[in-house]
Protein backbone atom coordinates (compact mmCIF):
# COMPACT_ATOMS: atom_id res chain seq x y z
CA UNK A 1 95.02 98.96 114.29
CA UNK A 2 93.18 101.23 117.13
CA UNK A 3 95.05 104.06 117.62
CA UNK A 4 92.61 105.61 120.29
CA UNK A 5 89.45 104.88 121.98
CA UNK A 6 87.31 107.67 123.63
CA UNK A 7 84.26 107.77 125.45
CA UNK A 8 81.97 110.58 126.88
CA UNK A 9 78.35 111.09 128.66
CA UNK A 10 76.57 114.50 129.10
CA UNK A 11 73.39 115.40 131.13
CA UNK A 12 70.56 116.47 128.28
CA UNK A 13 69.13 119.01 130.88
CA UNK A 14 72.86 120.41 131.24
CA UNK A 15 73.39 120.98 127.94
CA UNK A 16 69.55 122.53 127.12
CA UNK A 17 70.68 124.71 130.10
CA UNK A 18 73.66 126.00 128.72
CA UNK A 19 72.21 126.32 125.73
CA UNK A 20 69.31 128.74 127.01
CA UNK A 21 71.37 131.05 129.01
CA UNK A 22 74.40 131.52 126.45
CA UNK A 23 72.52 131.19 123.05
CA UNK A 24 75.44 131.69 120.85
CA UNK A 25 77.32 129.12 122.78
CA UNK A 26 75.89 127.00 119.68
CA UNK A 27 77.53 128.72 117.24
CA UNK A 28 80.90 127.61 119.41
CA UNK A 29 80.12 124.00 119.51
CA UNK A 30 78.38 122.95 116.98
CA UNK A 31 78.87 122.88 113.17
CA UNK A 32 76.14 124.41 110.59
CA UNK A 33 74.42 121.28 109.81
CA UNK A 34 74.09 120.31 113.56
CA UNK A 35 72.42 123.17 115.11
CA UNK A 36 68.90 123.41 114.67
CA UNK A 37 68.69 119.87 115.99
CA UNK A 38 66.59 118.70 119.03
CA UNK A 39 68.54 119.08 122.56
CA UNK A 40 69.05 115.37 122.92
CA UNK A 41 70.36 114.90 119.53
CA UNK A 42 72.93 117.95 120.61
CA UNK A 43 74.24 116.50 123.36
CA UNK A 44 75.25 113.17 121.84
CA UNK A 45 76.94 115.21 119.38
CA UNK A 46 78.76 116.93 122.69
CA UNK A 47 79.67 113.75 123.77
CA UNK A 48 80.48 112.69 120.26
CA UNK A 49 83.19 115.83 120.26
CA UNK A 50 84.41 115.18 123.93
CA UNK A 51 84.52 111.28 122.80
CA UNK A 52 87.00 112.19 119.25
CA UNK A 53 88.71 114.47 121.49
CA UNK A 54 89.92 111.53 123.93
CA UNK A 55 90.35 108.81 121.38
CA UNK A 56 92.99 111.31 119.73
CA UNK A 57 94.69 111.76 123.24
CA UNK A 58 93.08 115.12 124.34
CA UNK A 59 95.73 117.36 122.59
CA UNK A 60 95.06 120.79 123.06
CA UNK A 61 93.70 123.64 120.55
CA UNK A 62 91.34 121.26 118.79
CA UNK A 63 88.23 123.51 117.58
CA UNK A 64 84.43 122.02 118.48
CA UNK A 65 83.02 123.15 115.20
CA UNK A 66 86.27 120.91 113.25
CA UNK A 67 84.52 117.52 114.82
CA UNK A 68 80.44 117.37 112.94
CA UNK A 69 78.43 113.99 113.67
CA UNK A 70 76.28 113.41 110.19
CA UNK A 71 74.27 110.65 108.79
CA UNK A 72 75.04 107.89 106.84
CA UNK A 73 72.17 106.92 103.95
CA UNK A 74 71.22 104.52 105.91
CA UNK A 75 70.75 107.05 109.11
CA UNK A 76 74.39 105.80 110.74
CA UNK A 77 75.98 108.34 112.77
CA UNK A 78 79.55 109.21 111.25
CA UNK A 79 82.60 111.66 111.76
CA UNK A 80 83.51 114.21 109.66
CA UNK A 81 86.32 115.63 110.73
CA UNK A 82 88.69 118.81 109.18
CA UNK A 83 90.93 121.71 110.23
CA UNK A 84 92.31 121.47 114.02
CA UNK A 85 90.94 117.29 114.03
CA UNK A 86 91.53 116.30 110.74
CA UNK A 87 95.67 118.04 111.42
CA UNK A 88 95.81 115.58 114.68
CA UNK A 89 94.12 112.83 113.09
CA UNK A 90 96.81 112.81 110.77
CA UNK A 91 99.94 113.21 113.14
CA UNK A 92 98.60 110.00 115.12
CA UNK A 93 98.25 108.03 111.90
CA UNK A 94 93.96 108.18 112.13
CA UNK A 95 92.67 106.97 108.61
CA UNK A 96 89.28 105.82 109.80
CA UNK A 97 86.75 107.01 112.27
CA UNK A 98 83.57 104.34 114.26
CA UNK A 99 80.81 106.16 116.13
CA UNK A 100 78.25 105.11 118.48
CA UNK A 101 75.61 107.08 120.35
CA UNK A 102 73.15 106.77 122.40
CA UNK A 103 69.97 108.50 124.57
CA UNK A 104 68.57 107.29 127.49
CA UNK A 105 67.31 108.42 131.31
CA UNK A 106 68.76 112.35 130.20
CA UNK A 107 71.84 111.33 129.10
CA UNK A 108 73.20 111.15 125.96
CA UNK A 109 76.51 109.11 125.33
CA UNK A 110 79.27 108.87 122.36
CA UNK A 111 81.91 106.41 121.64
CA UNK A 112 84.33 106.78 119.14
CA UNK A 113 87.42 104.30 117.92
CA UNK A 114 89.83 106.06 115.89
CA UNK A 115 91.37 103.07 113.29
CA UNK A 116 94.81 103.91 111.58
């Protein structure tokens, strides 16, 4: 059953912005193993967070750094989710998460399903 879809698109050349003037902005949004990726790759992830957010109903206090976009073996994006998302997750019955992404023209874009 879908318990939540969410969807989200972010300007590359925004985030590289933001990124430039407030440098530690990074360590606010993004977990350990995303950081030292390229721009674009950073914004999907954005999106990816803004995207989990929605599909969970936008409840408030949930922490960037608790939603981290990773790899697959095979190179598949994936969720892994803990703390603030992983606690609403659970209250909304969440047991699986489906991630898409996407670059093109500047923008990067994330959907997520959220599957209880």
């Amino acid at each position: 059953m879908i318990v939540g879809i969410g969807v989200d698109i972010v300007s590359i050349a925004r985030i590289e912005t933001a990124l430039d003037r407030t440098p530690k902005l990074a360590f606010r949004l993004f977990a350990q193993g995303e950081r030292d990726l390229p721009v674009a790759a950073l914004a999907a992830r954005f999106a990816a967070k803004e995207a989990t957010a929605k599909a969970l109903g936008a409840p408030p206090g949930l922490a960037w750094t608790d939603v981290e976009v990773r790899q697959d073996d095979s190179g598949r994006p994936e969720l892994a989710v803990r703390g603030t998302v992983a606690q609403a997750a659970r209250m909304r019955g969440v047991s699986r998460w489906h991630l898409s992404l996407s670059h093109d023209a500047g923008m990067s874009v994330a959907m997520v399903v959220a599957e209880g």
